[in-house]
Every structure is written in structure tokens, then in C-alpha cells.
Protein backbone atom coordinates (compact mmCIF):
# COMPACT_ATOMS: atom_id res chain seq x y z
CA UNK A 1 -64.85 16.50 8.17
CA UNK A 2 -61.99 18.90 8.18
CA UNK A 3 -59.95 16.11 10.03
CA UNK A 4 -61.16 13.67 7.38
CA UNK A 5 -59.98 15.89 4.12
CA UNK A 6 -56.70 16.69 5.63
CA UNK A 7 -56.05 13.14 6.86
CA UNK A 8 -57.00 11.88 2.84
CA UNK A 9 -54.40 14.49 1.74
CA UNK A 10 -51.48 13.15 3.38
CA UNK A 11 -50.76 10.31 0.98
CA UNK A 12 -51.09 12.28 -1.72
CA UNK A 13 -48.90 15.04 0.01
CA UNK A 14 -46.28 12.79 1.34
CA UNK A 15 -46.24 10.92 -2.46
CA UNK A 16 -45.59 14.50 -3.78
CA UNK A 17 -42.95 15.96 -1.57
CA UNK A 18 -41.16 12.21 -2.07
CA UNK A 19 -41.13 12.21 -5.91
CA UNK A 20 -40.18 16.26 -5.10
CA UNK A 21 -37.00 15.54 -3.64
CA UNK A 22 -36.15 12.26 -5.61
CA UNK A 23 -36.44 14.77 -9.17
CA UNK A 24 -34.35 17.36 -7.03
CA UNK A 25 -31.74 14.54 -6.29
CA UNK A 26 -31.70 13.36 -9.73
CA UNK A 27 -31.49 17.05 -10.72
CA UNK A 28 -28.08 17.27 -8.82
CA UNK A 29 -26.84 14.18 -10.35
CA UNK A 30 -27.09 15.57 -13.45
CA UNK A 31 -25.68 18.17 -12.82
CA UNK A 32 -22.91 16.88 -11.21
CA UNK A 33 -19.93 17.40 -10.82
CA UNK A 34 -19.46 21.31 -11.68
CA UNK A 35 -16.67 21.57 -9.54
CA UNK A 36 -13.44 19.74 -8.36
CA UNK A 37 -13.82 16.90 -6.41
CA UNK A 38 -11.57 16.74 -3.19
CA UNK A 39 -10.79 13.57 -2.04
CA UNK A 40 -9.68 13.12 1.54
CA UNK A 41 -7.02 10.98 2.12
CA UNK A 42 -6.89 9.63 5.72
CA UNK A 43 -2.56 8.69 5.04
CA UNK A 44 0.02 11.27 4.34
CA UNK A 45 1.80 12.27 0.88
CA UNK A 46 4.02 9.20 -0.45
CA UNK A 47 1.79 6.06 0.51
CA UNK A 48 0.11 3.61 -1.07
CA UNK A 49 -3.75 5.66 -1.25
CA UNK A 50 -1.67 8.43 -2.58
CA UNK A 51 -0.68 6.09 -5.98
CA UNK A 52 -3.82 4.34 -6.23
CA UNK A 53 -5.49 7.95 -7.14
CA UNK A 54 -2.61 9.14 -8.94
CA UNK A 55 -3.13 6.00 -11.21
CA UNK A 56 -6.82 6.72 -11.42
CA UNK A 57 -7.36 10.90 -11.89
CA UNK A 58 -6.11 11.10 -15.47
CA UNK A 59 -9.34 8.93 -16.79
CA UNK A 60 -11.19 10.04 -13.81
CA UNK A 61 -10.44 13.55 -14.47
CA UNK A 62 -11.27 13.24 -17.99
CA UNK A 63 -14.70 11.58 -17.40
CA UNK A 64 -15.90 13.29 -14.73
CA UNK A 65 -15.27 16.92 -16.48
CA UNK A 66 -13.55 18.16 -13.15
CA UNK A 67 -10.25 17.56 -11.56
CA UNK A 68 -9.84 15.49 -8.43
CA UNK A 69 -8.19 17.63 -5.52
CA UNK A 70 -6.06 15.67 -2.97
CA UNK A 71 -6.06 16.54 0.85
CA UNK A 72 -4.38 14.47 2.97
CA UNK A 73 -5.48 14.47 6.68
CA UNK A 74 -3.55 11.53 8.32
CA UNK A 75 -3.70 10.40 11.98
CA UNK A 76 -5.47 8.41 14.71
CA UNK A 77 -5.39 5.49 12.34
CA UNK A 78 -7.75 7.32 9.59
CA UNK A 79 -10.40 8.56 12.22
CA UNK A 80 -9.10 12.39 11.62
CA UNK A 81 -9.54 12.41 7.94
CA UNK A 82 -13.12 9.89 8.11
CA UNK A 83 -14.04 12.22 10.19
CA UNK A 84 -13.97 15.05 7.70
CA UNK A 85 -15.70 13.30 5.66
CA UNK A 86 -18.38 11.87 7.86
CA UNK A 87 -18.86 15.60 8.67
CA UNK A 88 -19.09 17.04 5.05
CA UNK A 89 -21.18 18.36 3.00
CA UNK A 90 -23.13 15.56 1.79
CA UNK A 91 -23.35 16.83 -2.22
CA UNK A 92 -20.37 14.71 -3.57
CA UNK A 93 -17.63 17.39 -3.60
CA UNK A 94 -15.41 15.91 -0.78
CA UNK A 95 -15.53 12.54 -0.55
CA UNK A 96 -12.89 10.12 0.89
CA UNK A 97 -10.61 7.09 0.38
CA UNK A 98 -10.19 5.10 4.14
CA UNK A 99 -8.36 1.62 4.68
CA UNK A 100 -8.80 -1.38 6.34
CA UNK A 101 -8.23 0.07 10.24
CA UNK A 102 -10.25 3.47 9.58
CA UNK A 103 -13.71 1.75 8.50
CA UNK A 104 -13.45 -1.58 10.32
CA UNK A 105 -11.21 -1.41 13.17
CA UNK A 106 -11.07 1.59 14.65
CA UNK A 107 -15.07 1.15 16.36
CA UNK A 108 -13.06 -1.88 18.66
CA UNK A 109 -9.83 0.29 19.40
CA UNK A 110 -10.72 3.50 19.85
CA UNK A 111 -13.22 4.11 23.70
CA UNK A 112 -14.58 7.17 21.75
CA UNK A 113 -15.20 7.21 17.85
CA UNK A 114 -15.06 10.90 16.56
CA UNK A 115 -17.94 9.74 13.98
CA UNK A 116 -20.26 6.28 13.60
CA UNK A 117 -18.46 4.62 10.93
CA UNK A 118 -22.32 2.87 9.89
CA UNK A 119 -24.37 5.72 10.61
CA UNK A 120 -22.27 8.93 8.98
CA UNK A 121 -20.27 7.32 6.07
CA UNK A 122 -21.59 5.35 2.94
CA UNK A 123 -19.81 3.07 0.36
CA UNK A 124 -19.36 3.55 -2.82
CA UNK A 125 -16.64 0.93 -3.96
CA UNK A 126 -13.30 -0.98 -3.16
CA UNK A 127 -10.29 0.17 -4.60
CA UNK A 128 -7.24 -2.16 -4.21
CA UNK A 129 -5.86 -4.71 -1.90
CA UNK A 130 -2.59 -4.26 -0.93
CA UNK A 131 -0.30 -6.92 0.95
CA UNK A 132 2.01 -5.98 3.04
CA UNK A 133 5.77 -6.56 3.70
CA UNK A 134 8.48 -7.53 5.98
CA UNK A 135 11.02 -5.25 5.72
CA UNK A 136 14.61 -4.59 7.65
CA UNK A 137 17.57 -2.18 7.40
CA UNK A 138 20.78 -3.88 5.55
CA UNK A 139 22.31 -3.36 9.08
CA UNK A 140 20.34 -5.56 10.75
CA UNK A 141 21.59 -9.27 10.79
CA UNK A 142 19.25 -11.78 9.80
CA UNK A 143 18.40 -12.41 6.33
CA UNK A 144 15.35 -14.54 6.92
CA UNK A 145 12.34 -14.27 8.68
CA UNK A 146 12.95 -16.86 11.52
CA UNK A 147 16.45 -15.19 12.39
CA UNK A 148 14.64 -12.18 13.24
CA UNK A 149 12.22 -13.98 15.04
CA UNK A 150 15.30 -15.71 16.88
CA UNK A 151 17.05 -12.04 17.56
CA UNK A 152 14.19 -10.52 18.78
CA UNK A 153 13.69 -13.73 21.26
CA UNK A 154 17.29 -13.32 22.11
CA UNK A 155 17.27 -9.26 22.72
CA UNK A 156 13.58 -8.61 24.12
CA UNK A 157 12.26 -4.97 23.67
CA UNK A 158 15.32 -4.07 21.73
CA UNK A 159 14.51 -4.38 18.17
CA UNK A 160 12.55 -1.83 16.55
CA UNK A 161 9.68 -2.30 14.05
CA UNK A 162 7.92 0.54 12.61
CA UNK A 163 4.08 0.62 10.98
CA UNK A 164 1.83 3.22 9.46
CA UNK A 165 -0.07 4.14 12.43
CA UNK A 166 -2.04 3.05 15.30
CA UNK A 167 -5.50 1.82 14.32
CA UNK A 168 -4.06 0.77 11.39
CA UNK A 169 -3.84 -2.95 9.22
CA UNK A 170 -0.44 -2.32 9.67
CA UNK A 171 -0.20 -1.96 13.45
CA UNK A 172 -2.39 -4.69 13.57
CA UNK A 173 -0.51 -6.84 11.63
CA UNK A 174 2.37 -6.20 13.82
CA UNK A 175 0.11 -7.17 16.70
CA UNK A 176 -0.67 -10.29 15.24
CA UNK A 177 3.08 -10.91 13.56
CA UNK A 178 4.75 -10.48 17.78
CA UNK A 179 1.71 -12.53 18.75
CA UNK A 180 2.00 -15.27 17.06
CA UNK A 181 6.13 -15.36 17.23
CA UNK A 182 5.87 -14.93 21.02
CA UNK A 183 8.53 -11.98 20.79
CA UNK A 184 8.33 -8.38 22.49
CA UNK A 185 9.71 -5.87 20.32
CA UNK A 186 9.73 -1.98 20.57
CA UNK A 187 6.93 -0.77 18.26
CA UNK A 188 6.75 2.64 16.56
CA UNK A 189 3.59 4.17 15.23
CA UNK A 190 3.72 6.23 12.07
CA UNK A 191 1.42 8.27 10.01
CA UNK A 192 1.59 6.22 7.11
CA UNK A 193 3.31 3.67 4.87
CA UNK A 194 5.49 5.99 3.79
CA UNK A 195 7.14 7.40 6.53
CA UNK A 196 7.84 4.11 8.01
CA UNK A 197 9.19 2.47 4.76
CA UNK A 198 11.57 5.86 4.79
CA UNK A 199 12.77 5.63 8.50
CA UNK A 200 13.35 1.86 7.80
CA UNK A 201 15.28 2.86 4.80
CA UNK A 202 17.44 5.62 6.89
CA UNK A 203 17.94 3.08 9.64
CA UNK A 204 15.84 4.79 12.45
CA UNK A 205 14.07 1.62 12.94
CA UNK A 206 15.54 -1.91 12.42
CA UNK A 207 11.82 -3.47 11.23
CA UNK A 208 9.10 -2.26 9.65
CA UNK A 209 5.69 -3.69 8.33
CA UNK A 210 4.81 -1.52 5.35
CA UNK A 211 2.63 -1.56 2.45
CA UNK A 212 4.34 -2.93 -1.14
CA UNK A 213 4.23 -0.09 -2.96
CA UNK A 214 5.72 2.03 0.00
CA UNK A 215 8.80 -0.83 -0.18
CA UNK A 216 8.72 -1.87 -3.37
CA UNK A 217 11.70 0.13 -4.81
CA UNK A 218 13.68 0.56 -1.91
CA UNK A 219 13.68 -3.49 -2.05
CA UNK A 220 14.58 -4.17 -6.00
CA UNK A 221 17.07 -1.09 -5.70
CA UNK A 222 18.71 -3.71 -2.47
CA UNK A 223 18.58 -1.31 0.00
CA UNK A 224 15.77 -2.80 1.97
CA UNK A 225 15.81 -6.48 3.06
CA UNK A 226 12.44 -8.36 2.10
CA UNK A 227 11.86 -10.72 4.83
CA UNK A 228 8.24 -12.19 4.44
CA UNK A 229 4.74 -10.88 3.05
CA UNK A 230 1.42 -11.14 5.51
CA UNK A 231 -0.75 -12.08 2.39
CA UNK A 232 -1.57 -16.28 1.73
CA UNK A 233 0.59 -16.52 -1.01
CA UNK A 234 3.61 -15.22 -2.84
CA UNK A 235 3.39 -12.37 -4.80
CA UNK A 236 4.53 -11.80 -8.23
CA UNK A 237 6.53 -8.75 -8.17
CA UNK A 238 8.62 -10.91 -5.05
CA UNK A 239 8.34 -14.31 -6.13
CA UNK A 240 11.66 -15.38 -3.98
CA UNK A 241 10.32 -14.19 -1.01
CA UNK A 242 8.23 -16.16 1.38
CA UNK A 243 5.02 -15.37 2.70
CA UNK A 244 5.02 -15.24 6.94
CA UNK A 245 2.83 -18.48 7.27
CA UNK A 246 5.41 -20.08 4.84
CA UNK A 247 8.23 -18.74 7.29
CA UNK A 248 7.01 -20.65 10.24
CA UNK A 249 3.64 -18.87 11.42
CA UNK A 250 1.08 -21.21 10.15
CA UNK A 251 -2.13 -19.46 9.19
CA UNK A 252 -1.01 -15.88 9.15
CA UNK A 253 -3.02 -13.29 6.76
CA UNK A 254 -3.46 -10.17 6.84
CA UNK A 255 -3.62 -7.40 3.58
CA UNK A 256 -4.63 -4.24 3.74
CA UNK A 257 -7.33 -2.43 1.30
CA UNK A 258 -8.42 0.73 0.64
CA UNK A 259 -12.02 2.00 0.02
CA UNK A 260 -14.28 5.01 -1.20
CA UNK A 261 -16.84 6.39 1.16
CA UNK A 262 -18.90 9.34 1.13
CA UNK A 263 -20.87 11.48 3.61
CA UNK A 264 -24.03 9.12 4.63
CA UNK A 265 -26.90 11.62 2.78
CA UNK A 266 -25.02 11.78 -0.34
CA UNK A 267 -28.01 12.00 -2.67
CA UNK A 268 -28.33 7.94 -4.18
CA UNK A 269 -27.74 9.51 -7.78
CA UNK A 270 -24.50 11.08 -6.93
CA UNK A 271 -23.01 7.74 -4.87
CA UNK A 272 -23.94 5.63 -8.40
CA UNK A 273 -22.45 8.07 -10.17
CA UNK A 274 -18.97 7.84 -8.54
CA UNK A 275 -19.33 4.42 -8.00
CA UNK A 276 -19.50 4.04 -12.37
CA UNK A 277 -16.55 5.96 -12.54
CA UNK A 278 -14.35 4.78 -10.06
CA UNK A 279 -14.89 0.66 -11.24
CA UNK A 280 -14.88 1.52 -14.84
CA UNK A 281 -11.75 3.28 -13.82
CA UNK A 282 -10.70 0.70 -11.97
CA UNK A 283 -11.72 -2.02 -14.75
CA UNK A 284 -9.63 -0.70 -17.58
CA UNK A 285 -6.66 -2.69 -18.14
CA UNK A 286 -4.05 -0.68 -18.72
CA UNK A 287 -4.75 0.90 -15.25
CA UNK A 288 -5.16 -2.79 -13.60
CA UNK A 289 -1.50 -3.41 -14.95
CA UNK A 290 -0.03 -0.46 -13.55
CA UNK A 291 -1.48 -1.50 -9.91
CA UNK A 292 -0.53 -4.71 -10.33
CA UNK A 293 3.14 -3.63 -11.40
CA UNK A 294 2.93 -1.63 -8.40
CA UNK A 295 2.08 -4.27 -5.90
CA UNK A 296 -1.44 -3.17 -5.92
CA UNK A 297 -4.58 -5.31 -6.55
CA UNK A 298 -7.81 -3.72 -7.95
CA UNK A 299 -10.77 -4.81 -6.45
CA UNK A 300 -13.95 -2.94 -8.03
CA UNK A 301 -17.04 -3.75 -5.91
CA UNK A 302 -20.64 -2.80 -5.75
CA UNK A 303 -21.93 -0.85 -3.64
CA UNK A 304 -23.72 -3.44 -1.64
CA UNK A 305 -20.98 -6.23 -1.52
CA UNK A 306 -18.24 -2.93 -0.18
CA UNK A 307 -21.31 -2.34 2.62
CA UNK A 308 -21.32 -6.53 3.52
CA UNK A 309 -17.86 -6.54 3.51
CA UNK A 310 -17.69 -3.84 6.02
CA UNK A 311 -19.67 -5.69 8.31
CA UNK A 312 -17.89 -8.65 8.07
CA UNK A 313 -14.41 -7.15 8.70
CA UNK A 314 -15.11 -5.34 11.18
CA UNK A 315 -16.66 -8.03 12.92
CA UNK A 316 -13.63 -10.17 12.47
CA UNK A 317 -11.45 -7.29 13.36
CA UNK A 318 -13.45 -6.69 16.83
CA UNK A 319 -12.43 -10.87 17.74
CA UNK A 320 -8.59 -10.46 16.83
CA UNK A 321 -8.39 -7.08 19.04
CA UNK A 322 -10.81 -8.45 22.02
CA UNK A 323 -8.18 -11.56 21.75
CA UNK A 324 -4.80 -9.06 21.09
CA UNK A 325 -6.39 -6.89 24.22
CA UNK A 326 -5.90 -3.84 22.45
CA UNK A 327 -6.93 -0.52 23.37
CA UNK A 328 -5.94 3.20 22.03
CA UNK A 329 -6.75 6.54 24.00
């Protein structure tokens, strides 16, 4: 009898501890935010996930109630700052913004994952798509893509190219770029679009492969040469410039995003609640002009198509890498 009672009391016990913590969550939500909100970013000061928020905190700031803090914890391709994150508190205060090579790639070129990108990390939205560039020094002499293609053919492992970081869409995109132009050139990892655009600009390296808003002005003010861009077609802020497959490497694609994640047990209420923010934020017009001016392309998701499209690239990512053969320590 005793077994009986108790074991009739569990529904009931398990139906009130459930709707317990879903009014506790909810509770939180609306109560939330009552503090800044930092926002880990996994490049360093100067890059292109650095602009995107800069763009976004005055409105986000404003509807939110609290300002958004900015740490940047670069490295390892955007495992070291995911990893913070993964690792966080999971009540919304620290949350992150990770690209293309942190959330997808990294599982298939890193032996040992600091986190599980699945398991410890949850969506929230897509931010912007952001192609990436060409770019050499005014010293170097070739003014189109195939003449580099052509130098580097005719000096092996002597011209530099630069990218923002192993792990990265960049790196990988300079993979795939010396791949597919059967050249060997002497690549150079950096922690960020930034710092390779600069050491590009100063002449350290010859190449790089950088974001467009890490390039951008350092092109229109002539002091960069715009060779190609890795997206499928032109883009409007470099009209005259061709894209790579147009240059003479049929099929070539590859852009770089950014996204917002969260610690996996961020309470439901709180990851909606960002997520309305951020795409409204994202959504306003005057906003999507100023990306756009800046090379950048909003791309507002919800939550579930962000989580799909996670799978997807980093499913595709795993074949180009297992093909590339490329490993990281």
C-alpha cells in the first residue's frame, strides 16, 4: 500500500517540480537582464565581430536596459573564447559571438575539443555573413589574381599569405584557394582579421585572405591591392573586382559568418529573449545599411534554422578538411 501511494504521487510530484522550475525560469526572464551583458568575442580588437556589435549595442543597449560589455578572448581558431562560454554561467550574462571555424570546423581539426560544440553551446541567432578578400601589398607585382597564382608557381614556398587564425574560415579558405591553384605558399596564422589585414598593409606578408571590413579601407584609400573575393558573386562595395571562381578557379566559395551562442542550460526564456533583440536589432534598416556599407551582410535567423545550419556546415566542413588532410595540435 505504502508502495502504491508513493508510486501514485510521482506524477503528480514530477508535474509539480516541472511547472516549479518552468515559473522559476520564466521568473528569471523577466527579470532579466539586471546587469551588463558580456559578450565574448572569440577574435581580437579591430575585426569584423568587433563592428558587427559596435553597430548593434546602441539599440541593443537601449532595449535591453543594460550595456553590452566586450571581452575579447582570441585564439585556437575561436575554441579559447567558445570555451568560456561553453563553461559559463548558464543565466544569460556572458554569452558569445563565434564564426564559421569555431562552431563548425574546429570538431574535424582539432584531435581534442576543449568543449562539445553540440552538447555545451546553444544558438540563439545568425548575425552577418561576411565575404572575404584577396588582398596584396602595393609591393608585390601582380595586379590580378592569376599573376599571383603564376608567381607563386614560379617562386614555391616564397610568397607569403597571411589569415586570421588556424581553425579559422579564413585559414580554410587559404587551404582551399592553394588547393585548388596547385601552388605552395608560406602561410601565416593570425589571431584575427585584423591583424592580418594590418601586417598585409605594413608589408610583413605579401598576401593575405581577410575579412571585408578588416580590408575595406585600406583598399578604397589604394594602399591595399584587391585581387579577388571567395564569395559567388561580386560585391557591391567592389564591383570591379572579380570574384576567385571568376579569376580562373571554377566553383570556389567560401564566406565567413558570425553567430550568437550561449551556454547550453541557458533557461529557454532567456535564449528567446536575446534572440528578439538581437534580429529585431538586426532587422532595422538603418542598421542593415550600415553592415551592408561595411561589407557586412545581416542574416537574422531563428533559433532552429541557426541549430540546422550548424549541422549542415559542419558536416560539409568535416568533407573539405578529411579531403584538404588537415590536422591542428
Amino acid at each position: 500500500m505504502f508502495k502504491r501511494f508513493f508510486g501514485g504521487l510521482a506524477p503528480i510530484l514530477f508535474f509539480v517540480i516541472s511547472s516549479g522550475l518552468s515559473i522559476s525560469a520564466q521568473a528569471q526572464a523577466n527579470d532579466y537582464p539586471n546587469k551588463p551583458i558580456k559578450v565574448v568575442v572569440t577574435f581580437p580588437p579591430g575585426g569584423s565581430s568587433d563592428a558587427i556589435l559596435r553597430m548593434l549595442s546602441p539599440r541593443l543597449n537601449e532595449k535591453l536596459g543594460q550595456q553590452l560589455v566586450i571581452e575579447n578572448r582570441p585564439g585556437a581558431g575561436g575554441n579559447i573564447g567558445l570555451n568560456v562560454v561553453a563553461k559559463a554561467n548558464a543565466d544569460g550574462y556572458l554569452i558569445g559571438v563565434g564564426a564559421a571555424g569555431g562552431l563548425t570546423a574546429n570538431p574535424s581539426l582539432y584531435p581534442q575539443m576543449p568543449f562539445d560544440v553540440n552538447k555545451e553551446l546553444t544558438p540563439i541567432t545568425l548575425l552577418a555573413s561576411i565575404p572575404f578578400v584577396i588582398v596584396a601589398h602595393p609591393s608585390v607585382p601582380v595586379e590580378t589574381l592569376p599573376q599571383l597564382i603564376a608567381l607563386a608557381k614560379a617562386q614555391p614556398e616564397r610568397i607569403s599569405i597571411g589569415h586570421g587564425g588556424n581553425g579559422t574560415a579564413m585559414h580554410l579558405s587559404t587551404a582551399l584557394f592553394t588547393q585548388m591553384a596547385d601552388i605552395k605558399m608560406i602561410e601565416v596564422a593570425y589571431r584575427g582579421s585584423g591583424p592580418a589585414a594590418m601586417d598585409a598593409l605594413s608589408g610583413q606578408v605579401q598576401v593575405a585572405i581577410t575579412d571585408l571590413p578588416a580590408a575595406l579601407p585600406h583598399i578604397k584609400a589604394g594602399k591595399l591591392k584587391a585581387l579577388a573575393v571567395t564569395s559567388p558573386k561580386r560585391l557591391a562595395n567592389l564591383p570591379e573586382v572579380p570574384t576567385v571562381s571568376e579569376a580562373g578557379l571554377s566553383g570556389y566559395d567560401s564566406t565567413g559568418w558570425f553567430g550568437l551562442v550561449a551556454p547550453a542550460a541557458t533557461p529557454r526564456p532567456i535564449v528567446q529573449r536575446l534572440h528578439a533583440e538581437f534580429t529585431a536589432a538586426l532587422n532595422d534598416e538603418a542598421i542593415k545599411a550600415q553592415m551592408r556599407a561595411s561589407g557586412m551582410e545581416p542574416i537574422p535567423s531563428s533559433i532552429e534554422a541557426f541549430e540546422s545550419y550548424l549541422r549542415s556546415e559542419t558536416q560539409k566542413w568535416a568533407r573539405v578538411i578529411k579531403q584538404a588532410n588537415i590536422k591542428l595540435n
